[in-house]
C-alpha atoms as a PDB file:
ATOM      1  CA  UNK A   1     -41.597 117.357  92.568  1.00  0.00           C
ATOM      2  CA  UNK A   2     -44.681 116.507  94.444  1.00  0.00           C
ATOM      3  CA  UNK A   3     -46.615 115.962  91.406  1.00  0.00           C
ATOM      4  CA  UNK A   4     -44.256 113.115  90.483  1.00  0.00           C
ATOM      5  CA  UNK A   5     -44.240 111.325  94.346  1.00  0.00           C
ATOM      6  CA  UNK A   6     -48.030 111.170  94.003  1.00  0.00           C
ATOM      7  CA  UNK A   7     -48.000 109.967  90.422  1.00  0.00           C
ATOM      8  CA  UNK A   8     -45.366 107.432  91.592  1.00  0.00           C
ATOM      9  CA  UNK A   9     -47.660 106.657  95.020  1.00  0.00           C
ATOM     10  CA  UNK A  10     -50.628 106.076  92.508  1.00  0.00           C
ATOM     11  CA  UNK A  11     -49.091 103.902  90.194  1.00  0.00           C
ATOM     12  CA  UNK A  12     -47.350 101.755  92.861  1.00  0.00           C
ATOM     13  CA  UNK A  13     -50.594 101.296  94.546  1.00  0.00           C
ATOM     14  CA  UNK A  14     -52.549 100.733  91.897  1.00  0.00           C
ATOM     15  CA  UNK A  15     -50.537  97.874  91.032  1.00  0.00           C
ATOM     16  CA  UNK A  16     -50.715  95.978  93.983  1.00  0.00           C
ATOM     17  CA  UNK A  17     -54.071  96.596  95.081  1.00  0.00           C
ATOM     18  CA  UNK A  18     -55.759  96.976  91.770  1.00  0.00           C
ATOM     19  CA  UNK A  19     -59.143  99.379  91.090  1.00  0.00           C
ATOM     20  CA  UNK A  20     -61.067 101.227  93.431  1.00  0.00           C
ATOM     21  CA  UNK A  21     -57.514 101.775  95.767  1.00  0.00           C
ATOM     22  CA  UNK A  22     -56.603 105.313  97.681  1.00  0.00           C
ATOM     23  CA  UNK A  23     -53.947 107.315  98.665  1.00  0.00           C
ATOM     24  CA  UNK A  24     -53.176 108.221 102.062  1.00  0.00           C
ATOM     25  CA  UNK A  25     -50.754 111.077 102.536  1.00  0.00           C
ATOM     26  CA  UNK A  26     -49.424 112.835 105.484  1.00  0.00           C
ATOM     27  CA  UNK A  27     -47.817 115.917 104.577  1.00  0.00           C
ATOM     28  CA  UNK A  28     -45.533 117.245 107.671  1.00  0.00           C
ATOM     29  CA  UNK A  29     -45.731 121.238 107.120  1.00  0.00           C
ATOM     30  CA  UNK A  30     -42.456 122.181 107.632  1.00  0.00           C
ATOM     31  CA  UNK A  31     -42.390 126.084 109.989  1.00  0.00           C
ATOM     32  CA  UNK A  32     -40.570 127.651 106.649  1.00  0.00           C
ATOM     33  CA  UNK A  33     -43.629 127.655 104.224  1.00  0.00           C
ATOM     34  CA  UNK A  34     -42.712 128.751 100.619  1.00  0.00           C
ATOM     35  CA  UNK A  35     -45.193 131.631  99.292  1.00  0.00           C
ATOM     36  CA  UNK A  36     -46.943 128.802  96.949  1.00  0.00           C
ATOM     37  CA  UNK A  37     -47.902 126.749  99.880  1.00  0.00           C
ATOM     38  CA  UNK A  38     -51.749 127.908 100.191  1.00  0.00           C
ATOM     39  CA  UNK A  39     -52.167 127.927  96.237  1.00  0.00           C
ATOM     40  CA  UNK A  40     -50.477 124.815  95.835  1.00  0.00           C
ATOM     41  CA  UNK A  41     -53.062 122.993  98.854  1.00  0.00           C
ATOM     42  CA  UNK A  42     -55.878 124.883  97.321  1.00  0.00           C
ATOM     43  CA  UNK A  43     -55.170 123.411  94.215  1.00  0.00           C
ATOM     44  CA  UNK A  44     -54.601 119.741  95.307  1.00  0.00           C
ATOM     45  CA  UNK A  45     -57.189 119.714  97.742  1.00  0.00           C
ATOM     46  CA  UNK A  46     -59.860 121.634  96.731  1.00  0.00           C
ATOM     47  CA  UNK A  47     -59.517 121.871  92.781  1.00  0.00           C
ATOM     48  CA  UNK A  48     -58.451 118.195  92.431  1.00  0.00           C
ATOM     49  CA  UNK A  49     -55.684 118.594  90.275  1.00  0.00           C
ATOM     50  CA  UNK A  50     -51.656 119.817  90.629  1.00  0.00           C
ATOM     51  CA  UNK A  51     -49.807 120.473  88.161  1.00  0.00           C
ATOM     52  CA  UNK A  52     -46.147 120.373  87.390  1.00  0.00           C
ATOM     53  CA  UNK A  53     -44.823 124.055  85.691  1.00  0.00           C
ATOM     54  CA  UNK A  54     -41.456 122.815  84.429  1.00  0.00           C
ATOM     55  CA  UNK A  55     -42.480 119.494  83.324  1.00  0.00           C
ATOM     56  CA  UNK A  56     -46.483 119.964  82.944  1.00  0.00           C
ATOM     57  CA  UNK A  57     -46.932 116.469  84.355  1.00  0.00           C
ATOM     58  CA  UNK A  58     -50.555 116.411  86.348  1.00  0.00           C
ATOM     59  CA  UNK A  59     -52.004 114.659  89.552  1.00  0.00           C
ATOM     60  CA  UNK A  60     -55.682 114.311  89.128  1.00  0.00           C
ATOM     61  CA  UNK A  61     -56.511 113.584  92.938  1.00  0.00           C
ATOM     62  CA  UNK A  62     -59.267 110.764  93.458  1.00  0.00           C
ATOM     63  CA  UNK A  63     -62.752 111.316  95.242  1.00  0.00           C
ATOM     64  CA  UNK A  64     -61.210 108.511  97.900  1.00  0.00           C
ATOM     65  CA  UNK A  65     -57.707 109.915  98.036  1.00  0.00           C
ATOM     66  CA  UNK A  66     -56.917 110.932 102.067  1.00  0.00           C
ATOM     67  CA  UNK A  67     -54.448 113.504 102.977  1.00  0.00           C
ATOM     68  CA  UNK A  68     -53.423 114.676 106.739  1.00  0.00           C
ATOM     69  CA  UNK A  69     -51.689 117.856 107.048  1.00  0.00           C
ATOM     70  CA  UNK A  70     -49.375 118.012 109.876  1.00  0.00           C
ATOM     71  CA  UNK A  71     -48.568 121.392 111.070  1.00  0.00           C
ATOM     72  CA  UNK A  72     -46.486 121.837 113.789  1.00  0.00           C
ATOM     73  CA  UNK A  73     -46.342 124.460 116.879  1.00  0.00           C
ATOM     74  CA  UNK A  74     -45.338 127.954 116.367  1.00  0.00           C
ATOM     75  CA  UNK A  75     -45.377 130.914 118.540  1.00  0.00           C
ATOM     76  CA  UNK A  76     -48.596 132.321 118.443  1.00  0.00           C
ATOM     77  CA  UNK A  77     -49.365 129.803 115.621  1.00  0.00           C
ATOM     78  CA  UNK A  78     -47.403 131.708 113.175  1.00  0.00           C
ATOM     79  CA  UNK A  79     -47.396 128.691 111.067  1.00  0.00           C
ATOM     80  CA  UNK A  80     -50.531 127.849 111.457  1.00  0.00           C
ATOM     81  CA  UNK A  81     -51.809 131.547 110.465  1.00  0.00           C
ATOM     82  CA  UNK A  82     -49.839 131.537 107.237  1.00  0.00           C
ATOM     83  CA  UNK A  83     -51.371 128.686 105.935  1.00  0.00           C
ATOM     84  CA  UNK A  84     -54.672 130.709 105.409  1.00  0.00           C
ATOM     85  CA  UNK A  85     -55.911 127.699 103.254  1.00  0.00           C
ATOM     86  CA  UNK A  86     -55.829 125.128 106.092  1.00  0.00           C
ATOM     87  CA  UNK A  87     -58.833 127.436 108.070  1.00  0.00           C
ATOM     88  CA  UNK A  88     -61.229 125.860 105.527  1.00  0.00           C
ATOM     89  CA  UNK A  89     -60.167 122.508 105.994  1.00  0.00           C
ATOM     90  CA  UNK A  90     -62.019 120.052 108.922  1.00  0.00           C
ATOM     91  CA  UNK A  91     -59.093 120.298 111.558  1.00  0.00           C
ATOM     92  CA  UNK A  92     -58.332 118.243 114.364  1.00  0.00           C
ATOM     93  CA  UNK A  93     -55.824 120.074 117.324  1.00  0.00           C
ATOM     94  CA  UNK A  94     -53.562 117.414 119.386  1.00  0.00           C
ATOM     95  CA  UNK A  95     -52.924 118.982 122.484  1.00  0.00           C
ATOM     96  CA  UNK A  96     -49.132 117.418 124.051  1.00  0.00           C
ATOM     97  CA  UNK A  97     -48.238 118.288 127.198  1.00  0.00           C
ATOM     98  CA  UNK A  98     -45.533 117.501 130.021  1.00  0.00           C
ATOM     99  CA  UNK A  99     -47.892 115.173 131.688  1.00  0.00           C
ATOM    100  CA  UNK A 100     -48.840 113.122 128.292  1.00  0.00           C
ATOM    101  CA  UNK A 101     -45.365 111.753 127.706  1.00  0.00           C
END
């Protein structure tokens, strides 16, 4: 679960780099988002803390911790528009065209 990848993150970075480290996470939104998606962001992001259902494990996300959400291209920003939590978020559009690559 996701709760156990960041627990895992944390634990391997805190043991190489010691107090006062932080995550950095980039989550690539997939264009199939799962009804839980804007709870589960609003919950990790904004609350602080995710928590596991079947296993009640937690993830207490740090002041430092980063995260990047990558959401890719839809028509008419479909995905984009169902991630209704991500419109509160600072966001950053990249723009690639023809003439970029």
């Amino acid at each position: 679960t996701l709760v156990e990848l960041l627990s895992q993150a944390r634990t391997r970075t805190a043991a190489g780099a010691g107090s006062g480290f932080a995550l950095h996470i980039h989550m690539d939104i997939s264009h199939i988002i799962p009804a839980s998606a804007n709870t589960m962001l609003f919950e990790l992001l904004l609350v602080g803390l995710l928590r596991d259902p079947s296993s009640c494990r937690m993830y207490h996300r740090a002041k430092a911790d980063v995260f990047r959400l990558e959401i890719p291209n839809s028509p008419g920003n479909k995905t984009a528009r169902a991630l209704r939590f991500c419109s509160l978020l600072p966001t950053t559009i990249l723009d690639v065209t023809a003439d970029v690559l």
